[in-house]
C-alpha atoms as a PDB file:
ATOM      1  CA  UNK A   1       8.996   3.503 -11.397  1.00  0.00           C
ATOM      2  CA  UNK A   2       5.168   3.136 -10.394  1.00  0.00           C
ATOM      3  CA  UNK A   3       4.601   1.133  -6.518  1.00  0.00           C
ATOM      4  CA  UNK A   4       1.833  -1.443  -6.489  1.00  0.00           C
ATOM      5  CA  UNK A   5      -0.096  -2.147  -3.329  1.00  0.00           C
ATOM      6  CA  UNK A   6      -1.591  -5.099  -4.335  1.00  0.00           C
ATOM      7  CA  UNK A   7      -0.044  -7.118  -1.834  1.00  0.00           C
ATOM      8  CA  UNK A   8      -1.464  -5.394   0.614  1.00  0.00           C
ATOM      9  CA  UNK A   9      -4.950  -5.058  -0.645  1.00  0.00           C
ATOM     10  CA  UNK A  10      -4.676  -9.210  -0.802  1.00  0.00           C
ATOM     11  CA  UNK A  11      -3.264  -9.331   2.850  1.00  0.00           C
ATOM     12  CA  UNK A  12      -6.285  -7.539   4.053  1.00  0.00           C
ATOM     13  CA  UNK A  13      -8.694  -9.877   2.449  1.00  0.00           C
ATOM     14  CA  UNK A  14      -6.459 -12.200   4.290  1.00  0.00           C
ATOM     15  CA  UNK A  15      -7.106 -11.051   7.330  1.00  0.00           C
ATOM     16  CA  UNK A  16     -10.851 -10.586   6.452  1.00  0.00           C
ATOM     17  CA  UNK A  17     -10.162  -6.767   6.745  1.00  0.00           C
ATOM     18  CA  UNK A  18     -11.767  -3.943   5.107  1.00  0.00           C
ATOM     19  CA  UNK A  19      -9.869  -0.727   4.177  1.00  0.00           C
ATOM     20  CA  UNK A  20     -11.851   1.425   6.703  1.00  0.00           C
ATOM     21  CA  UNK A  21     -10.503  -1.005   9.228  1.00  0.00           C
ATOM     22  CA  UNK A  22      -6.957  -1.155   8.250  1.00  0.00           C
ATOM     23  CA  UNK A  23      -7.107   3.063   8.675  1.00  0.00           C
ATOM     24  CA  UNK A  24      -8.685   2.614  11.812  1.00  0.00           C
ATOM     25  CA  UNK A  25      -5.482   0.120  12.781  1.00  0.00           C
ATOM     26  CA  UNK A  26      -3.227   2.086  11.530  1.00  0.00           C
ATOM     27  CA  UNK A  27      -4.716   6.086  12.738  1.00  0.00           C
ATOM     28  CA  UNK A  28      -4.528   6.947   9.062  1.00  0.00           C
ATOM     29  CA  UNK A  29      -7.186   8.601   6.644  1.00  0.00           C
ATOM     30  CA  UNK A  30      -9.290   7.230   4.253  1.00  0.00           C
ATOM     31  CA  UNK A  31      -7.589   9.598   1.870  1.00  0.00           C
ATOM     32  CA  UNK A  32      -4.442   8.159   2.253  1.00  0.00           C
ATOM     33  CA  UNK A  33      -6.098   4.617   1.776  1.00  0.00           C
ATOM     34  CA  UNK A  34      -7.460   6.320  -1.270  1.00  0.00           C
ATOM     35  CA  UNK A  35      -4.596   7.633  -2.838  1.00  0.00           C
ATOM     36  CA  UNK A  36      -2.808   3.924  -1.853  1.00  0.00           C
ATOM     37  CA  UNK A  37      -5.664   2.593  -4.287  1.00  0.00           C
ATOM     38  CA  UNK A  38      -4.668   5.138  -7.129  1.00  0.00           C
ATOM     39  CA  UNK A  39      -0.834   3.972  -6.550  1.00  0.00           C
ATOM     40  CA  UNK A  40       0.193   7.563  -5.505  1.00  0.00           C
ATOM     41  CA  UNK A  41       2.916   7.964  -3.132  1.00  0.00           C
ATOM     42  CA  UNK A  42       2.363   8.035   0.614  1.00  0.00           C
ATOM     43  CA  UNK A  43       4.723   9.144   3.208  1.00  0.00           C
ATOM     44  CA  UNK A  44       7.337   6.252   4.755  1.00  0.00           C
ATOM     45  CA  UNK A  45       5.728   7.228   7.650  1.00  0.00           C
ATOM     46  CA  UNK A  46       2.369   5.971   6.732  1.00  0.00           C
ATOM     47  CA  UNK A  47       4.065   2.713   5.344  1.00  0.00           C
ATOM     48  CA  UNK A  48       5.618   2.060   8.571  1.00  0.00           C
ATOM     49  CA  UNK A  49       1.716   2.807  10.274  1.00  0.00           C
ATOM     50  CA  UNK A  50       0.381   0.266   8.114  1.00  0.00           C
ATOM     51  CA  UNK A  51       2.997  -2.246   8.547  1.00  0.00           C
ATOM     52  CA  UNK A  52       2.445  -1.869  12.557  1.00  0.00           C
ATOM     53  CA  UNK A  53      -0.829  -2.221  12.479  1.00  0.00           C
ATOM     54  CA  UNK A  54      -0.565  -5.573  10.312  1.00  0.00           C
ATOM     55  CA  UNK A  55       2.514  -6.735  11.932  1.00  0.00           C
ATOM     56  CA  UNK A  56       4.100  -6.917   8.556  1.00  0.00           C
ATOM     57  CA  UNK A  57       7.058  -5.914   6.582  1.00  0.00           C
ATOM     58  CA  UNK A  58       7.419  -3.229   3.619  1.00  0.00           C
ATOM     59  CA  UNK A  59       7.853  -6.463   1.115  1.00  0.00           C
ATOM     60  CA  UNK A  60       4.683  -7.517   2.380  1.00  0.00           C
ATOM     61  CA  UNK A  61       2.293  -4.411   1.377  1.00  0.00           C
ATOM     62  CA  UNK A  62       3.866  -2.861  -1.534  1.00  0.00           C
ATOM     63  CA  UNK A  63       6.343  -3.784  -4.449  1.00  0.00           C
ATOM     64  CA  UNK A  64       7.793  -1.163  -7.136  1.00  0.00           C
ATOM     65  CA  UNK A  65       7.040  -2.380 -10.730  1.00  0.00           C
ATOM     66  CA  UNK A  66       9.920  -0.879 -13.211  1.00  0.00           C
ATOM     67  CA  UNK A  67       8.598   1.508 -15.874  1.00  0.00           C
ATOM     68  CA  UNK A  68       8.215  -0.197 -19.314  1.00  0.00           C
ATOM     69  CA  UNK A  69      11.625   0.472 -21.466  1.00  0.00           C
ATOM     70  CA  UNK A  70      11.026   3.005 -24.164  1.00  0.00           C
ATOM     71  CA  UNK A  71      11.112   2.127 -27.580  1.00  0.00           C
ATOM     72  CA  UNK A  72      13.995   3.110 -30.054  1.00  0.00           C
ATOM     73  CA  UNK A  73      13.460   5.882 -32.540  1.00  0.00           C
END
């Protein structure tokens, strides 16, 4: 199962926010914003940074996107 952040990158041009910002906001690195960009795992701990900083909710900045059903041999 493969997490999206797309939701979040949309909130931040929402909130006419750059990603440099949002780590700022949230005391996190750019390297975790960069690994959030590649849709590699971060730490719960991070999530719950991010969604303090933006006064959100988990549902709000990420969703998990099944993996596609393989195909019968």
């Amino acid at each position: 199962m493969a997490v999206s952040y797309k939701k979040l990158w949309k909130l931040l041009i929402d909130k006419d926010m750059k990603k440099k910002d949002l780590a700022a906001a949230a005391g996190i690195s750019t390297y975790t914003i960069s690994k959030m960009g590649k849709g590699e795992n971060i730490t719960t701990e991070v999530l719950g940074k991010i969604c303090g900083a933006l006064n959100c909710s988990l549902d709000d900045i990420m969703e998990f996107i099944p993996d596609e059903p393989k195909e019968a041999k």
